[in-house]
N, C-alpha and C. Protein backbone atom coordinates (compact mmCIF):
# COMPACT_ATOMS: atom_id res chain seq x y z
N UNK A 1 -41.57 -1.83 -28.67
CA UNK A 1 -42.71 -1.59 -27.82
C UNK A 1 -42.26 -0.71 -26.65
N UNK A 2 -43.07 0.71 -26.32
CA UNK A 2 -42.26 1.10 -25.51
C UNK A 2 -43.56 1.38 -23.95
N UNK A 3 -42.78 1.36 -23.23
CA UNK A 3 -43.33 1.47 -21.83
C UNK A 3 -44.23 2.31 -21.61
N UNK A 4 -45.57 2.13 -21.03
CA UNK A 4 -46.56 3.14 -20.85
C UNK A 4 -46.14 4.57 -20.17
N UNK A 5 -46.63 5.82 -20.79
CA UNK A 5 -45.62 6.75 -19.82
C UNK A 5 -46.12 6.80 -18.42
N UNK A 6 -45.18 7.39 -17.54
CA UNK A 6 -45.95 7.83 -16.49
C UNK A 6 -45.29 6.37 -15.37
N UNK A 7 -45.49 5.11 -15.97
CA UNK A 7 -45.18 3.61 -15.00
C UNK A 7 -43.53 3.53 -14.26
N UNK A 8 -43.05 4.29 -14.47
CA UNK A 8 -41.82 4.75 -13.91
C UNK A 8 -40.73 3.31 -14.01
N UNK A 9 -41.07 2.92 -15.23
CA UNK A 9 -40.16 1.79 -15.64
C UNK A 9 -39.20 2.09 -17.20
N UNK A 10 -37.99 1.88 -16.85
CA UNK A 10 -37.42 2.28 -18.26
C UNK A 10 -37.44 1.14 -19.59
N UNK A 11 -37.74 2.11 -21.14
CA UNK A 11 -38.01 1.40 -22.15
C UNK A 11 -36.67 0.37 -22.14
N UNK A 12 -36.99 -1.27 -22.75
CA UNK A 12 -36.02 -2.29 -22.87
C UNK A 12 -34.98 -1.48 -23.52
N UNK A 13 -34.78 -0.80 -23.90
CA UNK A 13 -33.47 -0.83 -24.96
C UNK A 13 -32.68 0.37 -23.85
N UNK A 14 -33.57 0.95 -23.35
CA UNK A 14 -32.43 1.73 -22.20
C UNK A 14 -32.18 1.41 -21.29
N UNK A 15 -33.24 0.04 -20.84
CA UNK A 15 -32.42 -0.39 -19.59
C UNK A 15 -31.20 -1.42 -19.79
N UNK A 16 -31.46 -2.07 -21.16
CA UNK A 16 -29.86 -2.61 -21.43
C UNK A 16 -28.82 -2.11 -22.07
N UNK A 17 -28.91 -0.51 -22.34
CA UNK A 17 -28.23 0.13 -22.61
C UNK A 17 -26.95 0.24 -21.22
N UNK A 18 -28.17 0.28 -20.14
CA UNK A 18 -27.45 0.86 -19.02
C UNK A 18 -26.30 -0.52 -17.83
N UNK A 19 -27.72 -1.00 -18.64
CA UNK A 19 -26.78 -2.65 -18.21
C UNK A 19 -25.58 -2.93 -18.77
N UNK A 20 -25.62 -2.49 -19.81
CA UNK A 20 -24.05 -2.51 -20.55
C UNK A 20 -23.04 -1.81 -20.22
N UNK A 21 -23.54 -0.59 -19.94
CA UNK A 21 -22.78 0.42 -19.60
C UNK A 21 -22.06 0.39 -18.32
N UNK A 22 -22.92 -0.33 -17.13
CA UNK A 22 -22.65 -0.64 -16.14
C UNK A 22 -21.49 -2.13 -16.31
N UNK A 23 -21.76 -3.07 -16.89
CA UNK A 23 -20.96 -4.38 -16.84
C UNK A 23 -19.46 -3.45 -17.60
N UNK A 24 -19.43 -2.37 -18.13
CA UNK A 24 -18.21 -1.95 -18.42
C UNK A 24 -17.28 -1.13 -17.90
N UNK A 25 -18.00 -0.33 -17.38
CA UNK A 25 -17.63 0.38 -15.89
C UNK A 25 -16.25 -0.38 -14.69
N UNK A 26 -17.95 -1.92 -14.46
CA UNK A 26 -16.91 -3.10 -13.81
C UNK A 26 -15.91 -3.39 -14.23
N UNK A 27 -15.78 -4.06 -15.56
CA UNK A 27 -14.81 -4.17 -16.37
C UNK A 27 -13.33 -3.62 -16.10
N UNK A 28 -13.81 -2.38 -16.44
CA UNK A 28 -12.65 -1.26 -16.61
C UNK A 28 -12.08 -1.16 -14.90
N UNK A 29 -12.92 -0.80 -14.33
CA UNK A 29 -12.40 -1.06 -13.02
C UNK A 29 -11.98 -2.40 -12.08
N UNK A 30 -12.39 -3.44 -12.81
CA UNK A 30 -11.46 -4.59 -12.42
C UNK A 30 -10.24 -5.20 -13.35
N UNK A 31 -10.21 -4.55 -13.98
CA UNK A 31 -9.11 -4.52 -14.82
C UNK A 31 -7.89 -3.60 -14.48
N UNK A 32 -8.39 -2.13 -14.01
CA UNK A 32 -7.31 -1.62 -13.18
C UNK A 32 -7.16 -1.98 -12.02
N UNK A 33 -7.52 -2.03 -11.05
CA UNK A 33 -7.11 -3.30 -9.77
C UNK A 33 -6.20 -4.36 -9.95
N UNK A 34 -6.76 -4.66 -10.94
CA UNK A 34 -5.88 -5.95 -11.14
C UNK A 34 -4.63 -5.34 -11.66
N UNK A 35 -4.33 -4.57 -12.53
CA UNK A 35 -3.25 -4.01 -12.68
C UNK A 35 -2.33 -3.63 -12.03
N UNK A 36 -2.99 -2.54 -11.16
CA UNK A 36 -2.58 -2.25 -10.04
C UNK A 36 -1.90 -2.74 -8.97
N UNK A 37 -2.32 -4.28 -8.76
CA UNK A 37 -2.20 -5.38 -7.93
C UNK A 37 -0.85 -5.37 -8.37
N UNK A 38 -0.73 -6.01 -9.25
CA UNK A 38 0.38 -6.94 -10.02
C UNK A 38 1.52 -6.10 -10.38
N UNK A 39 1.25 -4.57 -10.44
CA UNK A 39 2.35 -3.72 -10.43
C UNK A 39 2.84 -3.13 -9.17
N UNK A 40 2.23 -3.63 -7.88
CA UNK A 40 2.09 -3.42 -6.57
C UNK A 40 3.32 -4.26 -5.78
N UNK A 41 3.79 -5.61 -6.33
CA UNK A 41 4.42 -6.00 -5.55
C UNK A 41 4.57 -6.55 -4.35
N UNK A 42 2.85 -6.73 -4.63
CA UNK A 42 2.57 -7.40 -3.25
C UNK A 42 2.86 -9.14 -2.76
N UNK A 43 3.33 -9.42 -1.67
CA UNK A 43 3.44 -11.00 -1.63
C UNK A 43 2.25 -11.53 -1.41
N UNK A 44 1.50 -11.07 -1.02
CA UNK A 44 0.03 -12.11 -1.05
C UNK A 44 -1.34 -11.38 -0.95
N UNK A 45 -2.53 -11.58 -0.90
CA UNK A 45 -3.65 -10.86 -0.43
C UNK A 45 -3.89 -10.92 0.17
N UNK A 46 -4.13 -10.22 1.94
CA UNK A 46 -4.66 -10.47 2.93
C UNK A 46 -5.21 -9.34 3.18
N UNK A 47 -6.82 -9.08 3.34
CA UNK A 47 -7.22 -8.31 3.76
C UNK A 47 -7.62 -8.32 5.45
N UNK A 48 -8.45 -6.75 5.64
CA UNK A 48 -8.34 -6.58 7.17
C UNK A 48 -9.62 -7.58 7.56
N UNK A 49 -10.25 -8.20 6.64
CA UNK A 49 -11.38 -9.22 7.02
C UNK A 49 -10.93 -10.25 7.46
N UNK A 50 -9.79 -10.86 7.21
CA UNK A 50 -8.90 -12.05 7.16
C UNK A 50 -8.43 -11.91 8.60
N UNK A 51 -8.12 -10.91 9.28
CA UNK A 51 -7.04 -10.80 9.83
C UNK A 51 -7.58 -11.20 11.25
N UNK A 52 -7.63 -11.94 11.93
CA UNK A 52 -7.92 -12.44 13.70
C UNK A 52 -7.23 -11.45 14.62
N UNK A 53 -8.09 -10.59 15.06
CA UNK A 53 -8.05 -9.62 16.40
C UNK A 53 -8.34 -9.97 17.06
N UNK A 54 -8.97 -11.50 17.42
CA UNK A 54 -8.68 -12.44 18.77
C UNK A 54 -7.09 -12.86 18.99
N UNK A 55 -6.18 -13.25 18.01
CA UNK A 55 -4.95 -13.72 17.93
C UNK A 55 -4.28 -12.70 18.71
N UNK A 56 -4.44 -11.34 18.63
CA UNK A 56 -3.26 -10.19 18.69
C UNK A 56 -4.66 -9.14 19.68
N UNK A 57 -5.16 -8.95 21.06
CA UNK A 57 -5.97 -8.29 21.40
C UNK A 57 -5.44 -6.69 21.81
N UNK A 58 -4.08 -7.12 22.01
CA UNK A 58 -3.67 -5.70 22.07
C UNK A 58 -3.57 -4.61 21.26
N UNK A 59 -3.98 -5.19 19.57
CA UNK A 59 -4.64 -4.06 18.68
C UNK A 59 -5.48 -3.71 18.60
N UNK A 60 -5.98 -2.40 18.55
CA UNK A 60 -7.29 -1.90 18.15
C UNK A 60 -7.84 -2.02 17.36
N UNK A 61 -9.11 -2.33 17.28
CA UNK A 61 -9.97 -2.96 16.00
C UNK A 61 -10.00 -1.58 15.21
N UNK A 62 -10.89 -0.61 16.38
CA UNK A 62 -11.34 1.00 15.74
C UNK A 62 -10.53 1.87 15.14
N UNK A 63 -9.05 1.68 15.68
CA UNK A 63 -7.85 2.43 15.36
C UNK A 63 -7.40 1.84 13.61
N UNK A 64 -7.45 0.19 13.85
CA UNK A 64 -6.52 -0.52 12.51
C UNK A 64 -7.64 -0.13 11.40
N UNK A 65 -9.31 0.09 11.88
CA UNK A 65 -10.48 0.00 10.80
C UNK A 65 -10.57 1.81 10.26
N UNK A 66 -9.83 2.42 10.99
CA UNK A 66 -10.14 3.72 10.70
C UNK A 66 -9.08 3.85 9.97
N UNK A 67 -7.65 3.28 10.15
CA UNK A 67 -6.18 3.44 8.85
C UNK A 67 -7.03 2.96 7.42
N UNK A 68 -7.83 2.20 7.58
CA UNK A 68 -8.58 1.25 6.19
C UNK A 68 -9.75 2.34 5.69
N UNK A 69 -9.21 3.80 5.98
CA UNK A 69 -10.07 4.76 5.72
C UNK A 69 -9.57 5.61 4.97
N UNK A 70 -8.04 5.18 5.04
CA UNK A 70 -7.07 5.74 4.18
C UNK A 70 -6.97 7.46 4.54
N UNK A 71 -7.64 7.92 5.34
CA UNK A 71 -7.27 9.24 5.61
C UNK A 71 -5.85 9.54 5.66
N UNK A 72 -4.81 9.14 5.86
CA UNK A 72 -3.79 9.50 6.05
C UNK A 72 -2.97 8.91 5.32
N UNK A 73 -3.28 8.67 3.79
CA UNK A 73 -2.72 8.77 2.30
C UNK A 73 -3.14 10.11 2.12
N UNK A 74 -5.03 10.23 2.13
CA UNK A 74 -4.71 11.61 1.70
C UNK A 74 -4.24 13.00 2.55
N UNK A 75 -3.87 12.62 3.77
CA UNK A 75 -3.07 13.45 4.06
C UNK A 75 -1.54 13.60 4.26
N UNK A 76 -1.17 12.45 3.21
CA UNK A 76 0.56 12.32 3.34
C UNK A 76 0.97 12.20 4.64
N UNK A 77 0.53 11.43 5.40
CA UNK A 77 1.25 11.10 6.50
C UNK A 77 1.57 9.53 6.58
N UNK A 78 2.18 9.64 7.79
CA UNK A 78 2.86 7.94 7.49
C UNK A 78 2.54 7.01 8.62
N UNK A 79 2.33 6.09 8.44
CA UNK A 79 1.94 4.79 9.31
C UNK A 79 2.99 3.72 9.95
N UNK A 80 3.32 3.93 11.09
CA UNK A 80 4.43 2.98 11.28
C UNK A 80 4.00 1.23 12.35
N UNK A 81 4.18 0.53 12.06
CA UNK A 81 3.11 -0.79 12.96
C UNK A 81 4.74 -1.50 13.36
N UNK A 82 5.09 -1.32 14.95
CA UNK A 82 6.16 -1.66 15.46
C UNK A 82 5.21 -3.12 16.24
N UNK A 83 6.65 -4.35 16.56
CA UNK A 83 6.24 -4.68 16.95
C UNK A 83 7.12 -6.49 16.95
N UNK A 84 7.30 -7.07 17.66
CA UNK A 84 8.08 -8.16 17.46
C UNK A 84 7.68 -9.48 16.18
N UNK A 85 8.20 -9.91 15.87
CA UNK A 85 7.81 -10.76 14.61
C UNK A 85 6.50 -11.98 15.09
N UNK A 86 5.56 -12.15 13.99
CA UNK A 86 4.54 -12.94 14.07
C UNK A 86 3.52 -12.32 14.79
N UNK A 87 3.01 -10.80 14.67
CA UNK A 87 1.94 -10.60 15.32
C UNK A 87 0.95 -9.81 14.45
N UNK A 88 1.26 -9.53 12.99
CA UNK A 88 0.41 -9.22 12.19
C UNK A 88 0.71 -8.00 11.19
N UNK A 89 1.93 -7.43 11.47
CA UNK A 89 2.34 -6.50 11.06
C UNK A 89 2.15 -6.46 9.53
N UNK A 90 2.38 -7.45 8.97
CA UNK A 90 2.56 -7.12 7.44
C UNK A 90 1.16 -7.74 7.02
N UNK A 91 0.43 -8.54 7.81
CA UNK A 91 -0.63 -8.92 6.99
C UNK A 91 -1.72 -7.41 7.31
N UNK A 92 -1.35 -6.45 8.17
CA UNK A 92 -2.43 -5.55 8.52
C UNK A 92 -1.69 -4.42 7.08
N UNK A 93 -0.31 -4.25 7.06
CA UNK A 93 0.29 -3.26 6.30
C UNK A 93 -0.36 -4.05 4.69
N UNK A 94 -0.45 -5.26 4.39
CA UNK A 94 -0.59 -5.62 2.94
C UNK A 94 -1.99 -4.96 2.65
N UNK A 95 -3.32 -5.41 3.84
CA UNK A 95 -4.35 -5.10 4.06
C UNK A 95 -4.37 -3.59 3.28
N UNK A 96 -3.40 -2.91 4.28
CA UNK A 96 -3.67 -1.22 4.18
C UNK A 96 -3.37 -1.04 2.25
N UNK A 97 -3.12 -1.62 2.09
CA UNK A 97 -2.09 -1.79 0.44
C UNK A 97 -3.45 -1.99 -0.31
N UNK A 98 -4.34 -2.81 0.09
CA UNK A 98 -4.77 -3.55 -0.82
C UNK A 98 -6.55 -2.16 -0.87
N UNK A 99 -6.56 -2.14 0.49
CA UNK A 99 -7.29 -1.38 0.50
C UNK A 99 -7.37 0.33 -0.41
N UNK A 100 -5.87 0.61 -0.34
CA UNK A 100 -5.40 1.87 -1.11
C UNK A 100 -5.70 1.57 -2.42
N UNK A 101 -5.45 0.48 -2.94
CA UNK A 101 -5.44 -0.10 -4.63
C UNK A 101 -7.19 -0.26 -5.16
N UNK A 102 -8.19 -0.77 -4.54
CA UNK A 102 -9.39 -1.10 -4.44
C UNK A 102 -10.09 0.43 -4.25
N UNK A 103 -9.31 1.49 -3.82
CA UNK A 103 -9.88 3.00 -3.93
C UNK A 103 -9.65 3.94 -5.31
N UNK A 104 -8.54 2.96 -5.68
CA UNK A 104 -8.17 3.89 -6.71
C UNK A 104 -6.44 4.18 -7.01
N UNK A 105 -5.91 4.07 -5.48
CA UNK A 105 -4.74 4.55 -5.78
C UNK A 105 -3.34 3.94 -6.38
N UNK A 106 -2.53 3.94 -6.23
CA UNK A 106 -1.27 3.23 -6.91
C UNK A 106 -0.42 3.25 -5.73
N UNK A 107 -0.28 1.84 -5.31
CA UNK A 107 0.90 1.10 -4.45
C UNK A 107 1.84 0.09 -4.73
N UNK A 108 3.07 0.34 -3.98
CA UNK A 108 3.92 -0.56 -3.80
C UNK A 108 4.59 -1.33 -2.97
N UNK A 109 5.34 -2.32 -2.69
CA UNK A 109 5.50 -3.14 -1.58
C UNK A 109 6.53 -3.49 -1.39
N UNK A 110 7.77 -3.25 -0.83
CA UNK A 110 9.01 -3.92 -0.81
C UNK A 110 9.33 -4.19 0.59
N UNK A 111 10.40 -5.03 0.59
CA UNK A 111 10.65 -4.93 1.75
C UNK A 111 12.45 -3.93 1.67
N UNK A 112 12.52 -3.40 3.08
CA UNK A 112 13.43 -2.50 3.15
C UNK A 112 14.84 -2.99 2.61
N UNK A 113 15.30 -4.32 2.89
CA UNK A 113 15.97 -4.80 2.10
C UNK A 113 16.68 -5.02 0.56
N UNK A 114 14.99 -4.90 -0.22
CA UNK A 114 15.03 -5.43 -1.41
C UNK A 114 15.04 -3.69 -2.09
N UNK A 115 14.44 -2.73 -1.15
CA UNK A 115 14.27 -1.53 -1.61
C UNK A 115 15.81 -0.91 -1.56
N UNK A 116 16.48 -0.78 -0.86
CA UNK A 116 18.02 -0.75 -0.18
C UNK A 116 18.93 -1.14 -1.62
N UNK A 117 18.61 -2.58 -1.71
CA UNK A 117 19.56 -3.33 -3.07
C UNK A 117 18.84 -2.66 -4.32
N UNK A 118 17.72 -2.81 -4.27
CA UNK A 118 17.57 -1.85 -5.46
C UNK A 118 17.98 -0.57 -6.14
N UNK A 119 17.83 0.53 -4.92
CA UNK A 119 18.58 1.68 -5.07
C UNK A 119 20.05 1.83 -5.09
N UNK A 120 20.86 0.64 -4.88
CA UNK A 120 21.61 1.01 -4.75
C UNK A 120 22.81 0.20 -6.05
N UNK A 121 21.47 -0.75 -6.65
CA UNK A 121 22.16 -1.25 -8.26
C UNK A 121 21.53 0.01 -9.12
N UNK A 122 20.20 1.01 -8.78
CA UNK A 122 20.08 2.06 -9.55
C UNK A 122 21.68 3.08 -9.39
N UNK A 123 21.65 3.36 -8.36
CA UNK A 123 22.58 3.87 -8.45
C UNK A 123 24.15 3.82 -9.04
N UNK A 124 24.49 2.60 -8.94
CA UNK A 124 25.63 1.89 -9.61
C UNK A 124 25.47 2.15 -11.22
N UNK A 125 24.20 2.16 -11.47
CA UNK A 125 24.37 2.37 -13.04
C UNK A 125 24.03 3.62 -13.57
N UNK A 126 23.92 4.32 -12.51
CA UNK A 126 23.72 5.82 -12.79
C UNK A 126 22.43 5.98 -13.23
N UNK A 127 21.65 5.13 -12.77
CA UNK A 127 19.75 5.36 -13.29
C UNK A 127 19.21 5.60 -11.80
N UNK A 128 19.48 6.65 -10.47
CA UNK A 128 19.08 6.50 -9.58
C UNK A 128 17.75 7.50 -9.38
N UNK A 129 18.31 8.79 -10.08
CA UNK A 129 16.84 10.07 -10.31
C UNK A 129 15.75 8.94 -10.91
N UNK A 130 15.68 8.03 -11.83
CA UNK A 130 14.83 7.17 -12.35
C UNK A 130 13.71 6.57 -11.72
N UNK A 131 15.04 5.92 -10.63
CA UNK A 131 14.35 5.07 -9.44
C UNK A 131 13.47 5.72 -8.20
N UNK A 132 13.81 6.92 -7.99
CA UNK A 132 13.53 7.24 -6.87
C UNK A 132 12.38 7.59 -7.84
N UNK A 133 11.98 8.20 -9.08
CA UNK A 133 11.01 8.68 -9.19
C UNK A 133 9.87 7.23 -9.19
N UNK A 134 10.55 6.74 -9.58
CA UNK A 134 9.43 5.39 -9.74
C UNK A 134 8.96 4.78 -8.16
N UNK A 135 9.85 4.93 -7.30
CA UNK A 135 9.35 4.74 -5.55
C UNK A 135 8.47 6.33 -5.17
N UNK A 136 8.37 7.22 -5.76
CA UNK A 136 7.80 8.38 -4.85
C UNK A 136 6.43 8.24 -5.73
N UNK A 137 6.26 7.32 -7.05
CA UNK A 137 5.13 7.61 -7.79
C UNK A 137 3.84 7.55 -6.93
N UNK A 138 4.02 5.84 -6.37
CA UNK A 138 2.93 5.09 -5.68
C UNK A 138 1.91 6.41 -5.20
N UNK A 139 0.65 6.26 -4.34
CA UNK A 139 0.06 7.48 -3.23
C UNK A 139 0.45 6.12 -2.06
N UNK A 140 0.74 5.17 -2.18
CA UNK A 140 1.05 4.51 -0.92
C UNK A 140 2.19 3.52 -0.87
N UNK A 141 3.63 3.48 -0.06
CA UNK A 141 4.21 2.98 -0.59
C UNK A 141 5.01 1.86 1.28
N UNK A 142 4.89 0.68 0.61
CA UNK A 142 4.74 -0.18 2.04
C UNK A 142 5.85 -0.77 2.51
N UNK A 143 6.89 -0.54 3.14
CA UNK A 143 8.12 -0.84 3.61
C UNK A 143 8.15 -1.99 4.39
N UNK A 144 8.31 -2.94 4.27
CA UNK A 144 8.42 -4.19 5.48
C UNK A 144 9.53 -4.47 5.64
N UNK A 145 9.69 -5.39 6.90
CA UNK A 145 10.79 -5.80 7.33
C UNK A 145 12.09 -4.84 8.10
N UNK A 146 11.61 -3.72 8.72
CA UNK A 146 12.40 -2.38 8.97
C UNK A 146 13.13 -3.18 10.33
N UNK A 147 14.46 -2.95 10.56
CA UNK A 147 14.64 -3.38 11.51
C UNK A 147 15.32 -4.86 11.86
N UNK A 148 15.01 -5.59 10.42
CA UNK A 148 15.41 -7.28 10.61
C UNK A 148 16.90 -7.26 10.12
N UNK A 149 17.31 -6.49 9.28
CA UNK A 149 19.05 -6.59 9.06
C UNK A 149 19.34 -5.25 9.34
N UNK A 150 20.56 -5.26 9.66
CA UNK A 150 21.65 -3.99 9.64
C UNK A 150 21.43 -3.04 8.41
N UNK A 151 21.72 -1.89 8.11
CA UNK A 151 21.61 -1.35 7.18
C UNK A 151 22.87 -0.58 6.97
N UNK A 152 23.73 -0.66 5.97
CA UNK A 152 25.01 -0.88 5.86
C UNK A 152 25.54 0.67 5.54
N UNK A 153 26.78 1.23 6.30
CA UNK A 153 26.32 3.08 5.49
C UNK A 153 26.40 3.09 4.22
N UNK A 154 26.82 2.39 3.78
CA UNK A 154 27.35 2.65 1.99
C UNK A 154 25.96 2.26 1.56
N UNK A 155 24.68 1.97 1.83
CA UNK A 155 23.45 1.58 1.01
C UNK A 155 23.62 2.92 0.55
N UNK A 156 22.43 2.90 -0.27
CA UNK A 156 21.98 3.94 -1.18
C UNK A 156 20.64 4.67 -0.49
N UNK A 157 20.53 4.36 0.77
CA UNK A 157 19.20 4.77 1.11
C UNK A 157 19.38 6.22 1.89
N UNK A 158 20.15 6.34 2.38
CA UNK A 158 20.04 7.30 3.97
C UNK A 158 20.00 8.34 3.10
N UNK A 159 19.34 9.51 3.49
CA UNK A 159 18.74 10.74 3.21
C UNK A 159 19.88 11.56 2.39
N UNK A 160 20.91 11.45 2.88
CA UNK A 160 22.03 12.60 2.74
C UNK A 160 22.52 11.98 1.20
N UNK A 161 22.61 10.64 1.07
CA UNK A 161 22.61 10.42 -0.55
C UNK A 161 21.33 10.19 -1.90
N UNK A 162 20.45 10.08 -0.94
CA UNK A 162 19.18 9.56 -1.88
C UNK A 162 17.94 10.23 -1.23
N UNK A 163 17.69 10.94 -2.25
CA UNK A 163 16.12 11.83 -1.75
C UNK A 163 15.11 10.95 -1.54
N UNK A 164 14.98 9.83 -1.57
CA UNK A 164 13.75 9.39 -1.15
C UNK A 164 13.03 9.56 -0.26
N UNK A 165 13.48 9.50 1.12
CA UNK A 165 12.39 9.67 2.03
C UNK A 165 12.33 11.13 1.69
N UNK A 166 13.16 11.84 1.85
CA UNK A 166 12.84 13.59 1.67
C UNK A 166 11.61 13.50 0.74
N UNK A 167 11.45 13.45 -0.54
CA UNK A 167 10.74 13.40 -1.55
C UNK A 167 9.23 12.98 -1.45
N UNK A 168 9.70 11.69 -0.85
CA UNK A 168 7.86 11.29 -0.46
C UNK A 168 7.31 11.87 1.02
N UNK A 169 8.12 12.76 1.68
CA UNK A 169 7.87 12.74 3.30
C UNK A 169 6.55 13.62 2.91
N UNK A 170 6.24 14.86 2.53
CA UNK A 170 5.33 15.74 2.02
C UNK A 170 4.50 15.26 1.04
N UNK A 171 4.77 14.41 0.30
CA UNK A 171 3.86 14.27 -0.97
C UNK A 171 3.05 12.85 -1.14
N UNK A 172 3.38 11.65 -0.39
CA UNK A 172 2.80 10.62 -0.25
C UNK A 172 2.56 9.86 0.69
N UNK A 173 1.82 9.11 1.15
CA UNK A 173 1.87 8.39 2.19
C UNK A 173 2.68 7.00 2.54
N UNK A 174 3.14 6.50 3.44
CA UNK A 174 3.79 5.19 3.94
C UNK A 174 3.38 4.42 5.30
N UNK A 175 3.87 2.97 4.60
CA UNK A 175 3.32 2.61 5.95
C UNK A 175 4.31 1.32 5.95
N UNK A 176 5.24 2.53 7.19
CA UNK A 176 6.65 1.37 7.41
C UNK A 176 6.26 0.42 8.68
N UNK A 177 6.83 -0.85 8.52
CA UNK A 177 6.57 -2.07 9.73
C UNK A 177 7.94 -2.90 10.12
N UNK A 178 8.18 -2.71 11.09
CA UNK A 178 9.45 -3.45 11.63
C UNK A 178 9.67 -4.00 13.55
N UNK A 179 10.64 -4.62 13.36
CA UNK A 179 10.78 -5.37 14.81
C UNK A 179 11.19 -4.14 15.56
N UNK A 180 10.60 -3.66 16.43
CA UNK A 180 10.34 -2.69 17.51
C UNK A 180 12.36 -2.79 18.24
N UNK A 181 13.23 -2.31 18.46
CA UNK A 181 14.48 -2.10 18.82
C UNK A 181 14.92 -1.49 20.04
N UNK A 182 15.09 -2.12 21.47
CA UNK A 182 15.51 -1.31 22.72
C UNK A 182 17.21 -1.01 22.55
N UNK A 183 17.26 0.07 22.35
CA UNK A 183 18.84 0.37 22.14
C UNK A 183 19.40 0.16 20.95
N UNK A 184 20.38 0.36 20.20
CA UNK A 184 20.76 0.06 19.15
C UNK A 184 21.49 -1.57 18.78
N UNK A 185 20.32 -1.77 17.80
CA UNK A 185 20.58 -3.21 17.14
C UNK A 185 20.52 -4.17 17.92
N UNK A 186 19.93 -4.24 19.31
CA UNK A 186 19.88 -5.34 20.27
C UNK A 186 18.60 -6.11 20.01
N UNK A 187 17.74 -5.66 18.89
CA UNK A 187 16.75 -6.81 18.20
C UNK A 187 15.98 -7.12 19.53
N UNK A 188 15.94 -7.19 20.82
CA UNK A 188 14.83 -6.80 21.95
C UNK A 188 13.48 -6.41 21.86
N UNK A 189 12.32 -7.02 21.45
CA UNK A 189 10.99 -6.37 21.00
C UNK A 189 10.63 -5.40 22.89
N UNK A 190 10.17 -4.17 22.12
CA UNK A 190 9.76 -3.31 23.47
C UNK A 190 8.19 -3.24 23.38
């Protein structure tokens, strides 16, 4: 039976055509999210809804809601949130993560530590071009913990042995977070 013309209502079989089409759409796109997620490396979900800007007033609501705009993934620039421990740093940086993944893009999450030991058992086995390509893939890639241990010269990280930061400095975005440092290694939040 099909719809009188002209009533500006679509015949049953195309509007559950479209209904279908639509529940698969969702599908497909919560299926990559979720992918995404779980290849992300993230420790938990906290978005910027979650997050109490009564707790911490000295952040900007307009400033942290406009990073959640992601402009500056797509302009390869980098995000740094200094600041002494327990004031939100990583739940605003996971936020920024989660938000990048929910747009579309591909992120990852380490902390500087675990990124450090990693590169530097890639390197030991001679799979390090591998690794770095697999850290520059992300469009957003989330460094925590900058600042909480020493970083030893023999890591595998510092520029002059491992292209990483070189590599992603132009081509992707970051968003490093660590305990803010007056002088060297005196752990002093400024």
């Amino acid at each position: 039976m099909k719809a009188p013309a002209g009533d500006g209502r679509a015949p049953p079989r195309a509007k559950r055509f479209e209904e279908l089409i639509s529940a698969q759409i969702l599908l497909r796109n919560s299926r990559r999210l979720q992918a995404t997620m779980r290849s992300s490396c993230l420790p938990a979900v906290k978005t910027l809804d979650q997050f109490d800007f009564s707790f911490q007033p000295s952040i900007k609501r307009e400033q942290i809601e406009s990073l959640h705009e992601l402009g500056f993934v797509a302009r390869a620039e980098n995000v740094i949130l200094l600041g002494p421990p327990g004031v939100g740093k990583t739940h605003l940086a996971i936020s920024l993560a989660i938000a990048a993944a929910e747009s579309g893009r591909e992120v990852y999450y380490g902390t500087l530590a675990a990124l450090i030991e990693s590169l530097t058992e890639a390197k030991a086995a001679g799979k390090l071009p591998g690794r770095v390509r697999v850290l520059t893939h992300p469009a957003l890639l989330v460094v925590d913990e900058i600042g909480y241990l020493p970083i030893s010269q023999d890591s595998a990280l510092p520029t002059r042995k491992v292209p990483l930061l070189p590599a992603r400095h132009h081509s992707r975005g970051w968003v490093n977070q660590g305990v803010a440092t007056h002088g060297r290694g005196s752990g002093k939040a400024v």
